[in-house]
PDB file of N, CA and C in Angstrom:
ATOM      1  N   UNK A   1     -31.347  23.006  15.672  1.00  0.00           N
ATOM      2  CA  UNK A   1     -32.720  23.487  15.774  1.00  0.00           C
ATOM      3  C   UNK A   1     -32.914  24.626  14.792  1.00  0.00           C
ATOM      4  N   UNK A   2     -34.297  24.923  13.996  1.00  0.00           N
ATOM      5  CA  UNK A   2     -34.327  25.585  13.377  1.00  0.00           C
ATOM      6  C   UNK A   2     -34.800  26.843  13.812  1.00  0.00           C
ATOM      7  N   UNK A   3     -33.644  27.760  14.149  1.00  0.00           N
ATOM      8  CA  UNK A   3     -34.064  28.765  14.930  1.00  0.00           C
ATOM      9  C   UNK A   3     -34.324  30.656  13.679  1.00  0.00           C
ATOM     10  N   UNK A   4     -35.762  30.534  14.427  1.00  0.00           N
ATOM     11  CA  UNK A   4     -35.899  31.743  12.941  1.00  0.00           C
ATOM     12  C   UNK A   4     -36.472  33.136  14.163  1.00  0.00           C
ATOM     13  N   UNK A   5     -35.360  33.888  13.833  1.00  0.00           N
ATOM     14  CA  UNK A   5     -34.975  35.065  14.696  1.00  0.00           C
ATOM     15  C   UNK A   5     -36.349  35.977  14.120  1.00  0.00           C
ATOM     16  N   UNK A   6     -37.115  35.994  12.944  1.00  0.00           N
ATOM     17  CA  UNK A   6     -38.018  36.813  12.713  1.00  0.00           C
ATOM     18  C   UNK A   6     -39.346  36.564  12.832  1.00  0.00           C
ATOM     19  N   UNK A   7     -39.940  37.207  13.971  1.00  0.00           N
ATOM     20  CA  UNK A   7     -40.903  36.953  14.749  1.00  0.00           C
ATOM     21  C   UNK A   7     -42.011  36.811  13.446  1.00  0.00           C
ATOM     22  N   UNK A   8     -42.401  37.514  12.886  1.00  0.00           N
ATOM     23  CA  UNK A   8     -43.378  37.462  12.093  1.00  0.00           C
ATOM     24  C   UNK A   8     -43.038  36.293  10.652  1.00  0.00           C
ATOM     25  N   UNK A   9     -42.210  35.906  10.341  1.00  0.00           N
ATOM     26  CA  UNK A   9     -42.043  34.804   9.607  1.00  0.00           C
ATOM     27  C   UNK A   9     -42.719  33.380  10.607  1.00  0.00           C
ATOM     28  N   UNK A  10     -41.976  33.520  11.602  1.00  0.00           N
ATOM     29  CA  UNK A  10     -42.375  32.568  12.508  1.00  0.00           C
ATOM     30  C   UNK A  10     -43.943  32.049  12.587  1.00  0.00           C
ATOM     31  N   UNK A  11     -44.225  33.057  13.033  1.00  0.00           N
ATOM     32  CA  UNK A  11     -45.870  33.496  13.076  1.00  0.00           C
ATOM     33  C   UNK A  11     -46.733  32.335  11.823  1.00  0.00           C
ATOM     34  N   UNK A  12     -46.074  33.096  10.982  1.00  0.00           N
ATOM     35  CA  UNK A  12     -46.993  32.955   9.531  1.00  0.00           C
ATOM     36  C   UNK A  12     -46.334  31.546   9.466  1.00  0.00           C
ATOM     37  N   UNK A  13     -45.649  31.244   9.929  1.00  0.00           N
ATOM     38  CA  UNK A  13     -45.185  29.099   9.982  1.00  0.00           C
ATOM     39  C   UNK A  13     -46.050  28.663  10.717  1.00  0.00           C
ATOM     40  N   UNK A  14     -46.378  29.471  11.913  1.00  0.00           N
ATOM     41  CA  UNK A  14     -46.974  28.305  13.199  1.00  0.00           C
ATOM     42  C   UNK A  14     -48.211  28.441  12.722  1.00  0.00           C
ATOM     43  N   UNK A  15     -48.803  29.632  11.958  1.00  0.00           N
ATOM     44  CA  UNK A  15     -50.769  29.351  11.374  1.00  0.00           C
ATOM     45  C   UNK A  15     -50.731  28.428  10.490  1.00  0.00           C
ATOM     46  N   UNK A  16     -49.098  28.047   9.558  1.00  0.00           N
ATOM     47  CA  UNK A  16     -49.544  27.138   8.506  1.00  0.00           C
ATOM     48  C   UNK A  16     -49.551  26.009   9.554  1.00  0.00           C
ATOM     49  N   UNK A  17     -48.523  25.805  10.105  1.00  0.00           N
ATOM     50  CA  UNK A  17     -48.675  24.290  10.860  1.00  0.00           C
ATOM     51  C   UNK A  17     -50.073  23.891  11.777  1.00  0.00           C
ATOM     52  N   UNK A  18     -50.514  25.129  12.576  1.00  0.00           N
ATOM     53  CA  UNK A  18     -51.812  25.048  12.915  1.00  0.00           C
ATOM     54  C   UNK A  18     -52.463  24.584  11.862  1.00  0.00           C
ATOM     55  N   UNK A  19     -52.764  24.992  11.040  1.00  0.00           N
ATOM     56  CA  UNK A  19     -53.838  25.301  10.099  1.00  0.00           C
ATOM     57  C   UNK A  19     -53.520  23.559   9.822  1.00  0.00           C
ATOM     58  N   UNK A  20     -52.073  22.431   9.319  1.00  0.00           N
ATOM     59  CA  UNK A  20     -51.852  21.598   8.925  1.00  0.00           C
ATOM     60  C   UNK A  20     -52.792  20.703   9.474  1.00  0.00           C
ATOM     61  N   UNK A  21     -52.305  20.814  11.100  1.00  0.00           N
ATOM     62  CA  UNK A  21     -53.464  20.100  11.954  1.00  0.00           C
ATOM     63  C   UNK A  21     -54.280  19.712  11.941  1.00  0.00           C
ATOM     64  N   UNK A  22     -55.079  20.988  11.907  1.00  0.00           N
ATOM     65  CA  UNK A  22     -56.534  21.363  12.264  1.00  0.00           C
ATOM     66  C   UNK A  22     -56.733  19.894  10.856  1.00  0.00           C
ATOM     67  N   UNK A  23     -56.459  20.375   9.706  1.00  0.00           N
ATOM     68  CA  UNK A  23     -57.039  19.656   8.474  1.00  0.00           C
ATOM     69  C   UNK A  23     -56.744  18.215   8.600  1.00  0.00           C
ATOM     70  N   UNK A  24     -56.090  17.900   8.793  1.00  0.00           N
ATOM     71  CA  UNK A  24     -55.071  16.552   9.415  1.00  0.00           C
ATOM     72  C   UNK A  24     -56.208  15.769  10.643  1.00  0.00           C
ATOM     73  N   UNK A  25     -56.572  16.249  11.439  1.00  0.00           N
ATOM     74  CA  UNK A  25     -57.058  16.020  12.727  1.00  0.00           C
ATOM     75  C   UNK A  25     -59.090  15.802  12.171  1.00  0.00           C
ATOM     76  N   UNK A  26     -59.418  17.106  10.845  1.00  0.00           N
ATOM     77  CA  UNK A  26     -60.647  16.723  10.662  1.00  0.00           C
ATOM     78  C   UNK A  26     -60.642  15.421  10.099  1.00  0.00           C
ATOM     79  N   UNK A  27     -60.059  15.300   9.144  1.00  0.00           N
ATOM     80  CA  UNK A  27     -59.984  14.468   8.171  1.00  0.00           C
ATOM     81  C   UNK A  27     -59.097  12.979   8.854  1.00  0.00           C
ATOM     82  N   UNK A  28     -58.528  12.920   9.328  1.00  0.00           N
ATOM     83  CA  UNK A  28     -57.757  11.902   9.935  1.00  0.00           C
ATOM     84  C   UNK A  28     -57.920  11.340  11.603  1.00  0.00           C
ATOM     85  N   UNK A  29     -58.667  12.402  11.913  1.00  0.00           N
ATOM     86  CA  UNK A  29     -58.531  12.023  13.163  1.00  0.00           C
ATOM     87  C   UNK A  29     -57.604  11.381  13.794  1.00  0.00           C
ATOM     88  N   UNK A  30     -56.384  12.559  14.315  1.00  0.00           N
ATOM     89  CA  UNK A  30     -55.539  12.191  15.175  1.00  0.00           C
ATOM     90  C   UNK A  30     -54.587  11.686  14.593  1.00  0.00           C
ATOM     91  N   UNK A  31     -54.525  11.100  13.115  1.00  0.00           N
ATOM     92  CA  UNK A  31     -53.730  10.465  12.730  1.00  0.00           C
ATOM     93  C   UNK A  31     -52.897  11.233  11.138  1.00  0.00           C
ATOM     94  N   UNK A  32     -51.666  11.322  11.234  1.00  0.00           N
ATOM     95  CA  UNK A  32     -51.334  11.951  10.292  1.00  0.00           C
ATOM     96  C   UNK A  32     -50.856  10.841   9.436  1.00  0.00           C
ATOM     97  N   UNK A  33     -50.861   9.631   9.193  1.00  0.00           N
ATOM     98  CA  UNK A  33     -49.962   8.624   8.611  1.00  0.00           C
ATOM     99  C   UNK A  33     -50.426   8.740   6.965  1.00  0.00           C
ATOM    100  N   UNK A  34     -49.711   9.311   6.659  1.00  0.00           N
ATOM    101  CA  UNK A  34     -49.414   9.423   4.794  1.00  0.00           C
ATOM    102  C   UNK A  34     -50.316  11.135   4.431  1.00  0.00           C
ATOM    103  N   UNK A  35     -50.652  11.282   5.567  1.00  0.00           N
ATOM    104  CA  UNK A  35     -51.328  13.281   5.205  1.00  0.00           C
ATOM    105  C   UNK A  35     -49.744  13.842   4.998  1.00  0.00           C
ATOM    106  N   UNK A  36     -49.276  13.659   6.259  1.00  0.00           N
ATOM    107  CA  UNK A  36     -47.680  14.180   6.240  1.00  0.00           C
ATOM    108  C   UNK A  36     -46.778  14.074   5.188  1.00  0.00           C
ATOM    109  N   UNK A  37     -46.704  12.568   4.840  1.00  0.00           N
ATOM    110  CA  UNK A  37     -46.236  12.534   3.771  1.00  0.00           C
ATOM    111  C   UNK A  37     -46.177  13.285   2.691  1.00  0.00           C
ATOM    112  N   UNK A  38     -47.325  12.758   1.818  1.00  0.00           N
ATOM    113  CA  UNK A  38     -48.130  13.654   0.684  1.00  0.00           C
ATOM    114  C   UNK A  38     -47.438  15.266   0.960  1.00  0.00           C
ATOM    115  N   UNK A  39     -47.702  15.809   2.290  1.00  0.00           N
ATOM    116  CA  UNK A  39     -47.267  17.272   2.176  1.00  0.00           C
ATOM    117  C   UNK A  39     -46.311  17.849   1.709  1.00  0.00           C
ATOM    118  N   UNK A  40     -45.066  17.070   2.801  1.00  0.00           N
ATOM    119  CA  UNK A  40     -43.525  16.891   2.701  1.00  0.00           C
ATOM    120  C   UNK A  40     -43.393  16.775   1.171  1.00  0.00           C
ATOM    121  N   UNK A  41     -44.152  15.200   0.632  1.00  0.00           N
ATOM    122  CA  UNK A  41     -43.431  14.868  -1.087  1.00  0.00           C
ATOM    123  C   UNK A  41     -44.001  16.384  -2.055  1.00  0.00           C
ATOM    124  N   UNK A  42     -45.099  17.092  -1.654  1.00  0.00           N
ATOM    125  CA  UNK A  42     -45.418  18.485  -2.084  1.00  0.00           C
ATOM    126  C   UNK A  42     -44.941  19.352  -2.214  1.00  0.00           C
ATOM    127  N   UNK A  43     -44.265  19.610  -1.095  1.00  0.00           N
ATOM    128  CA  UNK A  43     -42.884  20.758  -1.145  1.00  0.00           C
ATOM    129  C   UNK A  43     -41.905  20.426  -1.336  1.00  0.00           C
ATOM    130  N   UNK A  44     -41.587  19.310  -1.390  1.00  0.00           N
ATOM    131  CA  UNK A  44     -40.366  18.778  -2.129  1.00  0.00           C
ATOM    132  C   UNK A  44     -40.484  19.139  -4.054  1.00  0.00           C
ATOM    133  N   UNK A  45     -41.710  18.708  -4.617  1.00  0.00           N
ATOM    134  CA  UNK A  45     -42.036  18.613  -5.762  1.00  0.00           C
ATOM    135  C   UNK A  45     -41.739  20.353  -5.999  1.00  0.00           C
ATOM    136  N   UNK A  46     -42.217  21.273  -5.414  1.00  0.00           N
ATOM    137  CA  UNK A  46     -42.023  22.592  -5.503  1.00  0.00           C
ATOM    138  C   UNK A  46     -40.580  23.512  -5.490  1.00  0.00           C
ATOM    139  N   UNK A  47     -39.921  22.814  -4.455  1.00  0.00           N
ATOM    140  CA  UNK A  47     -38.560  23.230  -4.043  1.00  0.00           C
ATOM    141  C   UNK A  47     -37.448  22.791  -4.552  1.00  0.00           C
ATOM    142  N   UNK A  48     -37.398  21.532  -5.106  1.00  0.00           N
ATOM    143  CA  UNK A  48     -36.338  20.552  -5.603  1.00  0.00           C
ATOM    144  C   UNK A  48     -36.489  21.101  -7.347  1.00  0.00           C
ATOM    145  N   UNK A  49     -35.430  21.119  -7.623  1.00  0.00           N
ATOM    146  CA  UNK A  49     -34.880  21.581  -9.131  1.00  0.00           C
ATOM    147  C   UNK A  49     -33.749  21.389  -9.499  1.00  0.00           C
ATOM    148  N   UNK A  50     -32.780  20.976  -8.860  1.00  0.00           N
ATOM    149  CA  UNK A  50     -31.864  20.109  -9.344  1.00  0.00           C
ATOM    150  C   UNK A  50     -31.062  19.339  -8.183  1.00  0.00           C
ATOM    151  N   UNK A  51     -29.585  18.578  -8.397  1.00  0.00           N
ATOM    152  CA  UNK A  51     -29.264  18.106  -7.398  1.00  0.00           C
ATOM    153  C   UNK A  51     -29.073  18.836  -6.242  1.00  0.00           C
ATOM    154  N   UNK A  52     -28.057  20.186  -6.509  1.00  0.00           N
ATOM    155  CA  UNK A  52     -28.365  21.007  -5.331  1.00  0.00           C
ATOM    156  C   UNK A  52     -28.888  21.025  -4.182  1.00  0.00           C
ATOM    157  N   UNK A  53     -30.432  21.184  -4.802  1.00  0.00           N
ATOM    158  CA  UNK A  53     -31.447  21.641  -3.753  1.00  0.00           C
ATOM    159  C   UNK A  53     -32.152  20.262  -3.509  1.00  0.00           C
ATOM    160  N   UNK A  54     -31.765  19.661  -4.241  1.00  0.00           N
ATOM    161  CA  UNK A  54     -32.264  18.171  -3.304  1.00  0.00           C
ATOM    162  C   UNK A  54     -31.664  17.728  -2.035  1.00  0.00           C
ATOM    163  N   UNK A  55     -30.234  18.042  -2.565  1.00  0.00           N
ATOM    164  CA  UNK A  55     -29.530  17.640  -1.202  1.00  0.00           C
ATOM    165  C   UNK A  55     -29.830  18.035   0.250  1.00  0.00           C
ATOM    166  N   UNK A  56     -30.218  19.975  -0.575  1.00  0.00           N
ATOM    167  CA  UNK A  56     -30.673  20.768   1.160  1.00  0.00           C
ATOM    168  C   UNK A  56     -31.947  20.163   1.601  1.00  0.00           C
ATOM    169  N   UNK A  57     -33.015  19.744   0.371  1.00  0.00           N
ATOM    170  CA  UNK A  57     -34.313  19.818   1.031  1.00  0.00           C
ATOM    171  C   UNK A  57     -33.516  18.173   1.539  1.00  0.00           C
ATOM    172  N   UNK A  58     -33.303  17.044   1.215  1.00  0.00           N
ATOM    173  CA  UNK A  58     -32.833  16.168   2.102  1.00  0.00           C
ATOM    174  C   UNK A  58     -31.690  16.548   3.278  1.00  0.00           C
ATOM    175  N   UNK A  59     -31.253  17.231   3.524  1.00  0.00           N
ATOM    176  CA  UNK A  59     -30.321  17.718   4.677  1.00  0.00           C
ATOM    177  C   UNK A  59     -31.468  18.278   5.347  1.00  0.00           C
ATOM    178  N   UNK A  60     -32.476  18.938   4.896  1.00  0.00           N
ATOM    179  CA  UNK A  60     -33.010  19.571   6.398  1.00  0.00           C
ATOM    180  C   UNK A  60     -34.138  18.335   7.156  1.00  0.00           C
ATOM    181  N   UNK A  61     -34.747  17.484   5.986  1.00  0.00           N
ATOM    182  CA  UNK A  61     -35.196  16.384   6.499  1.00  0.00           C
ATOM    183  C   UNK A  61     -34.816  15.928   7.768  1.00  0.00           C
ATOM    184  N   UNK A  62     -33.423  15.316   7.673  1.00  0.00           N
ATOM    185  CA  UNK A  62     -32.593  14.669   8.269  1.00  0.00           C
ATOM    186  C   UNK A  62     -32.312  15.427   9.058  1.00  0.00           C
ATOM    187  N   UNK A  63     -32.186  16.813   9.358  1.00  0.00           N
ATOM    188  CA  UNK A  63     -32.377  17.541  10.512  1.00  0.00           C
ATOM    189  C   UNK A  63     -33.076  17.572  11.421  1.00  0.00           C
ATOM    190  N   UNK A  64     -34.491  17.918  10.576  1.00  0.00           N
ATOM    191  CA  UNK A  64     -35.741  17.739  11.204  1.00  0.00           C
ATOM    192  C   UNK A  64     -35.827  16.850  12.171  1.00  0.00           C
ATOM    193  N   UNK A  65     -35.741  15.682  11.661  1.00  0.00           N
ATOM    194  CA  UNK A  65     -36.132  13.955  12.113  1.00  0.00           C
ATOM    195  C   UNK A  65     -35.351  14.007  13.192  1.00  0.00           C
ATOM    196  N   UNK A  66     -34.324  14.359  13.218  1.00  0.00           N
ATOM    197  CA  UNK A  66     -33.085  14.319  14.677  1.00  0.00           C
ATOM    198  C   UNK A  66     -33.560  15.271  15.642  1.00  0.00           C
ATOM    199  N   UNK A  67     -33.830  16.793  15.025  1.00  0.00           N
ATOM    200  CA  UNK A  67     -34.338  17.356  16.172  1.00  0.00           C
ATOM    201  C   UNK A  67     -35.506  16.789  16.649  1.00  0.00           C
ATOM    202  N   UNK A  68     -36.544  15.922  16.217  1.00  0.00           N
ATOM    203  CA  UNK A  68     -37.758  15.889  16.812  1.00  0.00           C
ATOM    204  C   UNK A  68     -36.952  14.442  17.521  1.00  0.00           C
ATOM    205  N   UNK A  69     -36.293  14.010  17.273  1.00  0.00           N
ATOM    206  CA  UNK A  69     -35.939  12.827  18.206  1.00  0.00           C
ATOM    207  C   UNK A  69     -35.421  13.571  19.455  1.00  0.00           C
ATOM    208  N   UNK A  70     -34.497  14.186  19.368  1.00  0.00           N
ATOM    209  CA  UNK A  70     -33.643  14.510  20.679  1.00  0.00           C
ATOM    210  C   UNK A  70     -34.520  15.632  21.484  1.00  0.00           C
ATOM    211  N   UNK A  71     -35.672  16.149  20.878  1.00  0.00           N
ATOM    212  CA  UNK A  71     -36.564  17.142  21.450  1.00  0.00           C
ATOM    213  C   UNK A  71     -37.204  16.212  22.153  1.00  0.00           C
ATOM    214  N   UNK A  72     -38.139  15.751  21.490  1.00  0.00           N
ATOM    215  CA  UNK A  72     -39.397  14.930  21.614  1.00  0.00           C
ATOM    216  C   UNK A  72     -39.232  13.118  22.370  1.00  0.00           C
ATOM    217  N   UNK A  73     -38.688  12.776  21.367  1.00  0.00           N
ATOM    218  CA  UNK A  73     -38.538  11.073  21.497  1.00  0.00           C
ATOM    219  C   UNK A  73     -37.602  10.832  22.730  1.00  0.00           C
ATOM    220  N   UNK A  74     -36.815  11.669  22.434  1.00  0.00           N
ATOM    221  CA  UNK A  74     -35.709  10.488  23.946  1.00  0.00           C
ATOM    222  C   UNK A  74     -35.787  11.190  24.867  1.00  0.00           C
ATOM    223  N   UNK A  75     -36.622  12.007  25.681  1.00  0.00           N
ATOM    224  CA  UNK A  75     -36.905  12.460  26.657  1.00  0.00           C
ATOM    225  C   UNK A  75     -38.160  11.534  27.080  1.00  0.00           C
ATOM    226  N   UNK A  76     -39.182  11.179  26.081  1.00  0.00           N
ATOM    227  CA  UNK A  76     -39.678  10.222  26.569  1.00  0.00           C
ATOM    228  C   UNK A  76     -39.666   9.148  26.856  1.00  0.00           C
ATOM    229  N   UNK A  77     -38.606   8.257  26.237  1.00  0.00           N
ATOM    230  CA  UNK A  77     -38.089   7.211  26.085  1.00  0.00           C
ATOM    231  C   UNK A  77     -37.130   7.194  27.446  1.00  0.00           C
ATOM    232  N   UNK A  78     -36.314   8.308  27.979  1.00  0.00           N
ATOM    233  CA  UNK A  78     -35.817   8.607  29.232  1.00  0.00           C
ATOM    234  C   UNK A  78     -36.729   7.943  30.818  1.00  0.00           C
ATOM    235  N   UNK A  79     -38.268   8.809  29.650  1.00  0.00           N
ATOM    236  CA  UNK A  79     -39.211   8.963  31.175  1.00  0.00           C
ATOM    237  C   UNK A  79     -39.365   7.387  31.366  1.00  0.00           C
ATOM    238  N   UNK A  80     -39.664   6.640  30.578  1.00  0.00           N
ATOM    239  CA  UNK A  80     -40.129   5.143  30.363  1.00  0.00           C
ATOM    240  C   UNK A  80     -38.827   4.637  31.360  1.00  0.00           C
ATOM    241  N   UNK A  81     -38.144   4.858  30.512  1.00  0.00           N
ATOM    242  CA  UNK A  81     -36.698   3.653  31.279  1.00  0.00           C
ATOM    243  C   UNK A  81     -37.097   4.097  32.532  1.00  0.00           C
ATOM    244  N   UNK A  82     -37.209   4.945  33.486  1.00  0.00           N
ATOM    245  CA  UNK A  82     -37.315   5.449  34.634  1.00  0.00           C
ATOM    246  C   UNK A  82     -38.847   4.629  35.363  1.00  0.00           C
ATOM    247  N   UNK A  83     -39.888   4.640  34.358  1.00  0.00           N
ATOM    248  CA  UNK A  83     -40.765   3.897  34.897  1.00  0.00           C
ATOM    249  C   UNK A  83     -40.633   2.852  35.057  1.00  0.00           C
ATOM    250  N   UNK A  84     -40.144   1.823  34.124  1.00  0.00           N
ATOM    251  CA  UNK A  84     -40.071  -0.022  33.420  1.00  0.00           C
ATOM    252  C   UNK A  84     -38.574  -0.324  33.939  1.00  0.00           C
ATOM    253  N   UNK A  85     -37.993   0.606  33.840  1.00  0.00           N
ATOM    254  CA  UNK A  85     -36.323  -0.326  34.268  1.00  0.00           C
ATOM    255  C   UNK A  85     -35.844  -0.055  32.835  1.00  0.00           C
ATOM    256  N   UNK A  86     -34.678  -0.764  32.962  1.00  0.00           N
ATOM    257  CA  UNK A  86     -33.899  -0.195  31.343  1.00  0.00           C
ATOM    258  C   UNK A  86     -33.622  -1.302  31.181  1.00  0.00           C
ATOM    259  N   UNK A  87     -33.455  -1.910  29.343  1.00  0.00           N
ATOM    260  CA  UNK A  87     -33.204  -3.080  29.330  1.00  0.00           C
ATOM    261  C   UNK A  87     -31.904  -3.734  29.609  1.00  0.00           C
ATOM    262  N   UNK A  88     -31.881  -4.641  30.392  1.00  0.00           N
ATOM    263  CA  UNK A  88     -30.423  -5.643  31.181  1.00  0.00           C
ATOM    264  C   UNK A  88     -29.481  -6.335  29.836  1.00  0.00           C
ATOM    265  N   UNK A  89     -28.697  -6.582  29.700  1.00  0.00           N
ATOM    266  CA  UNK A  89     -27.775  -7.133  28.961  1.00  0.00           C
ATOM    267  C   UNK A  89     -27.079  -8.289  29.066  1.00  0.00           C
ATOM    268  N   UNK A  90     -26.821  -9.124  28.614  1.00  0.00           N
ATOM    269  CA  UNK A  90     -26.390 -10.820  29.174  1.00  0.00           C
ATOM    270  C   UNK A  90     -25.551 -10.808  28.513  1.00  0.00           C
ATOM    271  N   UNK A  91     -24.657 -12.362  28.982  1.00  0.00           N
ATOM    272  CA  UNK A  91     -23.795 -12.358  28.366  1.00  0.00           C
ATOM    273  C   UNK A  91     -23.684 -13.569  27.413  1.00  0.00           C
ATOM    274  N   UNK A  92     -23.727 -13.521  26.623  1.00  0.00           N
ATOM    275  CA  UNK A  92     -23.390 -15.123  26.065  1.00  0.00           C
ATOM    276  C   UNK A  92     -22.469 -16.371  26.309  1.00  0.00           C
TER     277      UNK A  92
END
């Protein structure tokens, strides 16, 4: 998890991500499919300068994506199996 001990850095992340939203949500309504993108390939275009830093900005990707799975996704995916049953397995 990306844990950032300085309150006021923090801050000034969560107005940009607000702020991402808000623009995301006028313009898209509800739907971020390729706004996100575009952003991500943006700061990539900014941050990336050689192999190096490609690797990190792809390592934190791949961070990212895992934490929002194990945050987000399989807790819900938990709640489901609990509603529907979990899928059974046969045997051939």
């Amino acid at each position: 998890m990306p844990y950032i001990k300085d309150i006021f850095a923090r801050k000034e992340l969560d107005d940009v991500a607000q702020e991402f939203v808000k623009v995301g949500n006028k313009r898209f309504k509800d739907s971020i499919v390729g706004f996100l993108n575009y952003f991500i390939f943006k700061l990539a275009k900014y941050y990336i300068h050689d192999y190096a830093s490609s690797q990190r900005f792809i390592g934190e990707l791949e961070c990212a994506k895992t934490e929002v799975y194990r945050r987000i996704i399989a807790p819900y995916e938990d709640k489901k199996i609990k509603e529907n049953g979990d899928v059974e397995h046969f045997s051939c």
